[in-house]
Structures are given as structure tokens and as C-alpha cells.
Protein backbone atom coordinates (compact mmCIF):
# COMPACT_ATOMS: atom_id res chain seq x y z
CA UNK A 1 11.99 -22.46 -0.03
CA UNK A 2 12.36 -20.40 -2.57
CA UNK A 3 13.50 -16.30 -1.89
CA UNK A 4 10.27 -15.21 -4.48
CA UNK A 5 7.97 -17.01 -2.52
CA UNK A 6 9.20 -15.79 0.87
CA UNK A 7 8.46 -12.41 -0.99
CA UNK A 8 5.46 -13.39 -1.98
CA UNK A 9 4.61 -14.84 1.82
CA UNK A 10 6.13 -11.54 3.65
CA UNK A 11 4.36 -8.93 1.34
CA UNK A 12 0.81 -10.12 0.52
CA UNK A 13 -0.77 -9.88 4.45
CA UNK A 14 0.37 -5.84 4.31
CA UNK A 15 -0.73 -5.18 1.00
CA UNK A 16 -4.01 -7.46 1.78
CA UNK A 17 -4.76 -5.15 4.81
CA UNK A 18 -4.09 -2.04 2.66
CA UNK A 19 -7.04 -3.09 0.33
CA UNK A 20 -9.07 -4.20 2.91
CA UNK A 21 -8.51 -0.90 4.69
CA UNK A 22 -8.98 1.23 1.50
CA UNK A 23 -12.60 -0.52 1.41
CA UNK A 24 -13.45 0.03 4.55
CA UNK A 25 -12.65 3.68 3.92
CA UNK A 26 -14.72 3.54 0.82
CA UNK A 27 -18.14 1.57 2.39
CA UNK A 28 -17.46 4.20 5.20
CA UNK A 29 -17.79 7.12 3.38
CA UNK A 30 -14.68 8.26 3.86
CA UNK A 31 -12.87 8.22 0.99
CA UNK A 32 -14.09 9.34 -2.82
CA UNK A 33 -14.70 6.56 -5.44
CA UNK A 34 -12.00 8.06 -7.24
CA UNK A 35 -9.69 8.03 -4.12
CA UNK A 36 -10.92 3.98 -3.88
CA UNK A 37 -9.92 3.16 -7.23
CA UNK A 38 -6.50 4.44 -6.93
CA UNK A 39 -6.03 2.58 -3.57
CA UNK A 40 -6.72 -0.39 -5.16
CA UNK A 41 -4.80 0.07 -8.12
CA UNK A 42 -1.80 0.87 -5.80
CA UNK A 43 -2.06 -2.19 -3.83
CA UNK A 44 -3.10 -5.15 -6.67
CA UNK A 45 -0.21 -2.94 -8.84
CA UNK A 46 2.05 -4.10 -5.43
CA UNK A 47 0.79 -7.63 -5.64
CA UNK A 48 0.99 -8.10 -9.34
CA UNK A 49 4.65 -6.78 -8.83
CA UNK A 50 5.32 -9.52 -6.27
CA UNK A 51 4.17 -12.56 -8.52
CA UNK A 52 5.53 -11.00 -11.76
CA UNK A 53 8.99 -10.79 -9.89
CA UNK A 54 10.47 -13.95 -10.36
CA UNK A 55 9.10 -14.54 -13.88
CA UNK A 56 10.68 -11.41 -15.65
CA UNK A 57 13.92 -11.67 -13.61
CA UNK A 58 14.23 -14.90 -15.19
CA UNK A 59 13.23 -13.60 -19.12
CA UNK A 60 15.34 -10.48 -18.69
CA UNK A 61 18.19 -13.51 -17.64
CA UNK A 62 17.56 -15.59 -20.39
CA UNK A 63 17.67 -12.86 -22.75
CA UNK A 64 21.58 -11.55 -21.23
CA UNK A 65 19.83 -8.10 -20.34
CA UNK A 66 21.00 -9.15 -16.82
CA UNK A 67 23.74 -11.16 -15.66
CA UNK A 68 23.09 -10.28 -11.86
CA UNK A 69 22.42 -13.17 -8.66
CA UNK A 70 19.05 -14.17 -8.40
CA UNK A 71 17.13 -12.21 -5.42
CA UNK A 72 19.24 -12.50 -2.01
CA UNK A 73 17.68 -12.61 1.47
CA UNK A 74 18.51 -9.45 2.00
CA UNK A 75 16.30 -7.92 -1.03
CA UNK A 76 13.59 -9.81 0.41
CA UNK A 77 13.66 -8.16 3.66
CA UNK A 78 14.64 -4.55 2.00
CA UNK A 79 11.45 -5.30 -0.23
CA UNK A 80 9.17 -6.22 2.39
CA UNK A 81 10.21 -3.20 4.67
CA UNK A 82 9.31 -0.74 1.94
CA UNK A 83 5.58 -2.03 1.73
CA UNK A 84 5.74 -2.33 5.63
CA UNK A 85 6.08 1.62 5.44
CA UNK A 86 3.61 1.80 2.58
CA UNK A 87 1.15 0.25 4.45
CA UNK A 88 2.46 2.82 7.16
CA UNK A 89 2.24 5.80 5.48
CA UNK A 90 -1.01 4.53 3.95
CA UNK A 91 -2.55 4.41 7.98
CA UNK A 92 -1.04 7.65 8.96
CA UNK A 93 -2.20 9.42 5.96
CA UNK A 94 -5.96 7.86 6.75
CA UNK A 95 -5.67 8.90 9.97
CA UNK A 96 -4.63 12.09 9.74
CA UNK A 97 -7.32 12.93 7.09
CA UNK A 98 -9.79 11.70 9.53
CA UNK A 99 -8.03 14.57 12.26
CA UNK A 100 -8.42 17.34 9.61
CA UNK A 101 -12.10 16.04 9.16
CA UNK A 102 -12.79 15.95 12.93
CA UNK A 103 -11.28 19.70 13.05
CA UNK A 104 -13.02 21.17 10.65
CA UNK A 105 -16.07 19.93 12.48
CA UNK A 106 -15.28 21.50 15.69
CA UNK A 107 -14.02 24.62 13.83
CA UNK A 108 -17.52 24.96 12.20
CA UNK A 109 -19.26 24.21 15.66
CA UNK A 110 -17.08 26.83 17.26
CA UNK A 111 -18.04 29.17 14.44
CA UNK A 112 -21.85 28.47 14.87
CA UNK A 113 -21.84 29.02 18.34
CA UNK A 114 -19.19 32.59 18.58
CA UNK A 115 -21.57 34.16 15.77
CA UNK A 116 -24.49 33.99 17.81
């Protein structure tokens, strides 16, 4: 089996479940449309990266602006950990905006209720 398509196999279920959890945000309300769009730029940009890999490793070869070893196993693995803590950061970030939201709520209620 070829190392691209192991890439390919590895990285598309995290960057799948970053889109799908960057829509759920969005139909949520959760996130801005702005904040949506850039989401899923950043993840199809990640998946259009993985397919594109193999092809312009092997133009930039042909064209002896490379003279390096194809991918090794170990890039794949180094590759798919990255997006692994992408899609990690990606969660925690989510989840800590949803904190600060739940925060400010109390904070307000607090206020409401020590002002009167």
C-alpha cells in the first residue's frame, strides 16, 4: 500500500470530524459565519494538502528541485500526529470558548441579582 494513501487513510477521519464539528458549531449558533468559513477553509486546505501530496512531490522530482526519498513511514505518522493535535487544539479551543460563554452568563446573573 502505498505511504500517500496511508496518509490519506490516517488524516481524512480527523480532519472530517473537524468540519463536521465546525458545522455543528455554526447550525448551533455558536460560532460566527465568518468564524465557519475559516474552519472550513482550514480543514478542506488540510485535505487538499493530503491528496496534492504525492502529486507535487513527484513534479518537484521530475523537475530535479528535489532529489530526496519518497515519504517514509515515519513522515506519515509525524504528519498524522500534527492534525491529531489540530483536531485537538481545535476541541479545546471550542470548548473553552463555550466556558468563557457559560461565565460570562453567570457573571451577568450574579451582577443582576448583587445590584438589587
Amino acid at each position: 500500500m502505498s505511504r500517500y494513501l496511508l496518509l490519506i487513510l490516517f488524516n481524512t477521519p480527523f480532519a472530517l470530524l473537524g468540519l463536521l464539528g465546525s458545522l455543528t458549531q455554526f447550525k448551533m449558533k455558536r460560532i460566527s459565519l465568518v468564524k465557519f468559513l475559516f474552519h472550513l477553509f482550514f480543514w478542506f486546505f488540510i485535505i487538499f494538502s493530503l491528496i496534492m501530496a504525492e502529486p507535487v512531490y513527484k513534479s518537484l522530482y521530475s523537475s530535479g528541485l528535489t532529489q530526496t526519498e519518497s515519504l517514509s513511514l515515519f513522515d506519515v505518522i509525524q504528519i498524522t500526529a500534527i492534525i491529531i493535535l489540530l483536531y485537538g487544539i481545535n476541541r479545546a479551543r471550542i470548548k473553552l470558548a463555550s466556558l468563557e460563554n457559560k461565565v460570562n452568563e453567570i457573571h451577568q446573573i450574579i451582577s443582576i441579582k448583587t445590584s438589587k
